[in-house]
Protein backbone atom coordinates (compact mmCIF):
# COMPACT_ATOMS: atom_id res chain seq x y z
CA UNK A 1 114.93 104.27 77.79
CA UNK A 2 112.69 103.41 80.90
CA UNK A 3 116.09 102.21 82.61
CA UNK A 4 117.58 105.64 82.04
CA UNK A 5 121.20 105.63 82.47
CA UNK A 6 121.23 102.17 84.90
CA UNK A 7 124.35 99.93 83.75
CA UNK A 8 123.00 96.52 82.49
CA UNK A 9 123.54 94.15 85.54
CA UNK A 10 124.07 96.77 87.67
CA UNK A 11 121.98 97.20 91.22
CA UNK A 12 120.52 100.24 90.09
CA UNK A 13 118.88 98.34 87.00
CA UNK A 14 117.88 95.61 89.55
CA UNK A 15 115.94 98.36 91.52
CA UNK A 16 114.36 99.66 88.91
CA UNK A 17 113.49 96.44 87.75
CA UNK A 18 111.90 95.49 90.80
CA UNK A 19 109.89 98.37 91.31
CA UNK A 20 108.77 98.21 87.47
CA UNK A 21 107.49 94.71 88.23
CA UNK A 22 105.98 95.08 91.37
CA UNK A 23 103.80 98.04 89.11
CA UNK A 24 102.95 95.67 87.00
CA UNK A 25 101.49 93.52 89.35
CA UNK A 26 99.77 96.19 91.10
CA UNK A 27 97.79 96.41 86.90
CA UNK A 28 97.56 92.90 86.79
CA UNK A 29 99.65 92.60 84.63
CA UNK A 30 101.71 89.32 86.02
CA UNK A 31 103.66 88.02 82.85
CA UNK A 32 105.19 91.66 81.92
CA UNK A 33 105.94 92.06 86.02
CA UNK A 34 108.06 88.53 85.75
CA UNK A 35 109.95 89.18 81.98
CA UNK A 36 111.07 92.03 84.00
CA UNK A 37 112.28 90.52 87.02
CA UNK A 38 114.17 87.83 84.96
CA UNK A 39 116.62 90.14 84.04
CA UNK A 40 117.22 91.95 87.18
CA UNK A 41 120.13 90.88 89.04
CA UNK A 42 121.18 91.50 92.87
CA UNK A 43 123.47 89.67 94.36
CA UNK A 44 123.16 90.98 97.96
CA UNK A 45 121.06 88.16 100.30
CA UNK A 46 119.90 90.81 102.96
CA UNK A 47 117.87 93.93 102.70
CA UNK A 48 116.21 93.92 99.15
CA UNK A 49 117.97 91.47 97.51
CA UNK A 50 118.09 88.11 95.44
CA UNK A 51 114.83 86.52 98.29
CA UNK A 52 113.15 89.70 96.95
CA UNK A 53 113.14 88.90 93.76
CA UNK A 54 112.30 85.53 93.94
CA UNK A 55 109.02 86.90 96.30
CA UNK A 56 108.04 88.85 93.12
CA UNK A 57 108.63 86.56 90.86
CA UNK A 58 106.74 83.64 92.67
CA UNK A 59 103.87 86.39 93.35
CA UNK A 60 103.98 86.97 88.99
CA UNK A 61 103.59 83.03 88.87
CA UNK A 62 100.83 82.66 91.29
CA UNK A 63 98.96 85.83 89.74
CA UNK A 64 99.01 84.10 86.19
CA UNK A 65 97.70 80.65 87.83
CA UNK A 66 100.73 78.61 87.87
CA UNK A 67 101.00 77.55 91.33
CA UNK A 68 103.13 74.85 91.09
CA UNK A 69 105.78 77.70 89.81
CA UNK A 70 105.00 79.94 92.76
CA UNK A 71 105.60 77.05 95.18
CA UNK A 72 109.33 76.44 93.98
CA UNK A 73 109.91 79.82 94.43
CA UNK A 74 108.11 80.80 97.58
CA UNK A 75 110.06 78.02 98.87
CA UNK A 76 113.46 78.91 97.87
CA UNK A 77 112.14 82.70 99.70
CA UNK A 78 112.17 80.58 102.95
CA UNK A 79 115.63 79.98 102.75
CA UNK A 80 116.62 83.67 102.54
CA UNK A 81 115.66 84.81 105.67
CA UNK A 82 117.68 88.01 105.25
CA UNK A 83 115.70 89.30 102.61
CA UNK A 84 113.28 91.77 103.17
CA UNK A 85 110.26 93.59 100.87
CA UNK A 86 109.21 97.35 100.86
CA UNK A 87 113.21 98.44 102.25
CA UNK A 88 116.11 96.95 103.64
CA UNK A 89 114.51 96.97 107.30
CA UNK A 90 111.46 94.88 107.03
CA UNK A 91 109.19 93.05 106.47
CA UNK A 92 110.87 89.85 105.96
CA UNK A 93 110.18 88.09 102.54
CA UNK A 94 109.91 84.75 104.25
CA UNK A 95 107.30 85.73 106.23
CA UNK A 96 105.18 86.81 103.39
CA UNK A 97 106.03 83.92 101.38
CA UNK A 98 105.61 81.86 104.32
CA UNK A 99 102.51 82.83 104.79
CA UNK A 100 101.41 82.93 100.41
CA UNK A 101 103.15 79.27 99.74
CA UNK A 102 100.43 77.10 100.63
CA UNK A 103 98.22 79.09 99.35
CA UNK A 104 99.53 77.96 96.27
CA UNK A 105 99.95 74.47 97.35
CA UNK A 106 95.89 74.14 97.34
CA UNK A 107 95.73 76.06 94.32
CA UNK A 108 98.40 73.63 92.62
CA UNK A 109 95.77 70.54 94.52
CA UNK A 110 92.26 72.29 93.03
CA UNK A 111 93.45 72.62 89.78
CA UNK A 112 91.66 69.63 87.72
């Protein structure tokens, strides 16, 4: 019911997806925001598209401790350097993920 009329796999249910998660994380609320996300699909690779997802995603990791997740992910961010966060303008999600990555590479080396 919270997808409304959205076709499963379709773009619209990716949206509304994403923006579900990324409330989620705004509550801290990181492990809902990611079962979310894992279902959302989007194909596209500029604009808000598959990079964004993976930002979010590696963002739900790093906000439930596991850094060593958020690293693969920020990292695979870096090679989509079309995607973007907020719209399809800007910014770029490489350059957030750029800039969060190792800051989970010394959470991943402080963790006993």
């Amino acid at each position: 019911a919270l997808l409304g009329s959205a076709a499963p796999g379709s773009e619209e249910e990716a949206f509304l997806r994403l923006n579900m998660a990324v409330c989620l994380l705004h509550a801290g609320l990181p492990r809902p925001a990611e079962e979310v996300l894992q279902e959302a699909r989007l194909e596209r690779t500029a604009g808000i598209s598959r990079g964004t997802l993976l930002f979010y995603q590696a963002l739900a990791a790093a906000q439930d401790g596991r850094a060593d997740a958020a690293s693969g992910l920020y990292g695979q961010v870096l090679g989509l350097r079309e995607s973007s966060l907020i719209d399809h303008d800007g910014p770029p999600a490489w350059l957030a993920a750029e800039g969060l990555a190792p800051a989970a590479g010394r959470a991943r080396q402080e963790t006993p």
